[in-house]
C-alpha atoms as a PDB file:
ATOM      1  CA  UNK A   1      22.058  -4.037   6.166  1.00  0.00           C
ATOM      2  CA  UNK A   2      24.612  -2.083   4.380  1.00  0.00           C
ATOM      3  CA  UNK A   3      23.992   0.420   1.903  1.00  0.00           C
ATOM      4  CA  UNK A   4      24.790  -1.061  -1.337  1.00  0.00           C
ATOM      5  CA  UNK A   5      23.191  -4.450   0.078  1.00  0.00           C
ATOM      6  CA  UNK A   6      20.295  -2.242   0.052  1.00  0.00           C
ATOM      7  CA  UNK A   7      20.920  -0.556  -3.173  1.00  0.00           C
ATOM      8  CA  UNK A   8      21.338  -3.882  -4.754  1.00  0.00           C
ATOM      9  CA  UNK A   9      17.775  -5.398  -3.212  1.00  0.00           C
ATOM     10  CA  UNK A  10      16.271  -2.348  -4.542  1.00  0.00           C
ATOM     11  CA  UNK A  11      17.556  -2.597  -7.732  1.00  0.00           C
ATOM     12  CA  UNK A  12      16.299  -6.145  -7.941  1.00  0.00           C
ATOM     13  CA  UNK A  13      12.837  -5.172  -7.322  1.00  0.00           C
ATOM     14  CA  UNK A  14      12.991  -2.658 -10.227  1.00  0.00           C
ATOM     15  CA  UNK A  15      14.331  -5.187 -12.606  1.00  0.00           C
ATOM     16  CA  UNK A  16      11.995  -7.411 -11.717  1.00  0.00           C
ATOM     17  CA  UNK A  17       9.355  -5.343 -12.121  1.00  0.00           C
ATOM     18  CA  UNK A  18       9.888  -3.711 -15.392  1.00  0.00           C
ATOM     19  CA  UNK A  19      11.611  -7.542 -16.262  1.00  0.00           C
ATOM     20  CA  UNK A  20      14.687  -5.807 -17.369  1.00  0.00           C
ATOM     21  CA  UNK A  21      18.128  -8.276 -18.354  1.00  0.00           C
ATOM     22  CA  UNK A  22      20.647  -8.666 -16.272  1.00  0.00           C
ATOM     23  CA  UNK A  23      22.710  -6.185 -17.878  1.00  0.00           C
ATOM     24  CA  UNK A  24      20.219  -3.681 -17.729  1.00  0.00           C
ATOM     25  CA  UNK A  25      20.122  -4.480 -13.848  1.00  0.00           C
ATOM     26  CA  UNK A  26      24.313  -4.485 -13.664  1.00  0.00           C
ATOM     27  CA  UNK A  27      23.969  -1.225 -15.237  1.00  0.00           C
ATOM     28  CA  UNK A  28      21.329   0.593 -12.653  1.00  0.00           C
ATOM     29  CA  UNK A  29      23.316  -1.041 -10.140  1.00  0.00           C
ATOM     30  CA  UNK A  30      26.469   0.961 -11.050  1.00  0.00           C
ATOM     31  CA  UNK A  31      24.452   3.783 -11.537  1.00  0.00           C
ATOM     32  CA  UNK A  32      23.628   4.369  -7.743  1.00  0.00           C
ATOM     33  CA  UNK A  33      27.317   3.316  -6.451  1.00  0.00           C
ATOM     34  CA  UNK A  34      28.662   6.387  -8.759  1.00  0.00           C
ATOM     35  CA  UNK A  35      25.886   8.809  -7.708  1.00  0.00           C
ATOM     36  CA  UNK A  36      26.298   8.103  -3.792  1.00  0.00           C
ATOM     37  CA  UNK A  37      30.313   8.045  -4.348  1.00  0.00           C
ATOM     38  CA  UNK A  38      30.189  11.558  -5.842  1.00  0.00           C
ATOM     39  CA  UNK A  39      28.051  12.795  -3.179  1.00  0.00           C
ATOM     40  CA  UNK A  40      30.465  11.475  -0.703  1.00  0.00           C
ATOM     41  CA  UNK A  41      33.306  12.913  -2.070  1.00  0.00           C
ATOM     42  CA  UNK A  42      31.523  16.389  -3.366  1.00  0.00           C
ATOM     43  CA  UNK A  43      30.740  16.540   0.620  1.00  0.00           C
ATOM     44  CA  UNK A  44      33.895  15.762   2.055  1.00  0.00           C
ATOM     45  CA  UNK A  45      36.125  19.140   0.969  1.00  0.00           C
ATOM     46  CA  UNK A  46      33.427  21.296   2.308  1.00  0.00           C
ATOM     47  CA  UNK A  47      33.716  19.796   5.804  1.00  0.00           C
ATOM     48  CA  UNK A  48      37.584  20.656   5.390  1.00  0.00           C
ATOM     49  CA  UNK A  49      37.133  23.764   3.944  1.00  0.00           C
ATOM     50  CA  UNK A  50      34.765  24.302   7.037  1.00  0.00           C
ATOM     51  CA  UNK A  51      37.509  23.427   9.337  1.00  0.00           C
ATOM     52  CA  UNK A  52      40.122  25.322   8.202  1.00  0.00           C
ATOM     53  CA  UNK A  53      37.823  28.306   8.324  1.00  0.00           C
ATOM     54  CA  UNK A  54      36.916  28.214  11.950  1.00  0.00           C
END
């Protein structure tokens, strides 16, 4: 399963749960896809920094 498969199941559940709109659920949705995208791209210049250290 890939990750924003599994961000999107999860997301699901919580709607479901709390019996949110689809909007609401479009919205959380988003939210994780930004969040893990700035990690990933917060994390890649160290490793080059890293590199050109060494």
């Amino acid at each position: 399963m890939r990750l924003d498969e599994n961000i999107y199941w999860r997301v699901r559940v919580l709607a479901r749960k709390h019996k949110r709109s689809l909007n609401n659920e479009i919205c959380f949705l988003l939210q994780e896809i930004l969040q893990s995208s700035e990690a990933i791209l917060i994390e890649q210049p160290q490793r080059k920094e890293k590199k050109s250290a060494e």
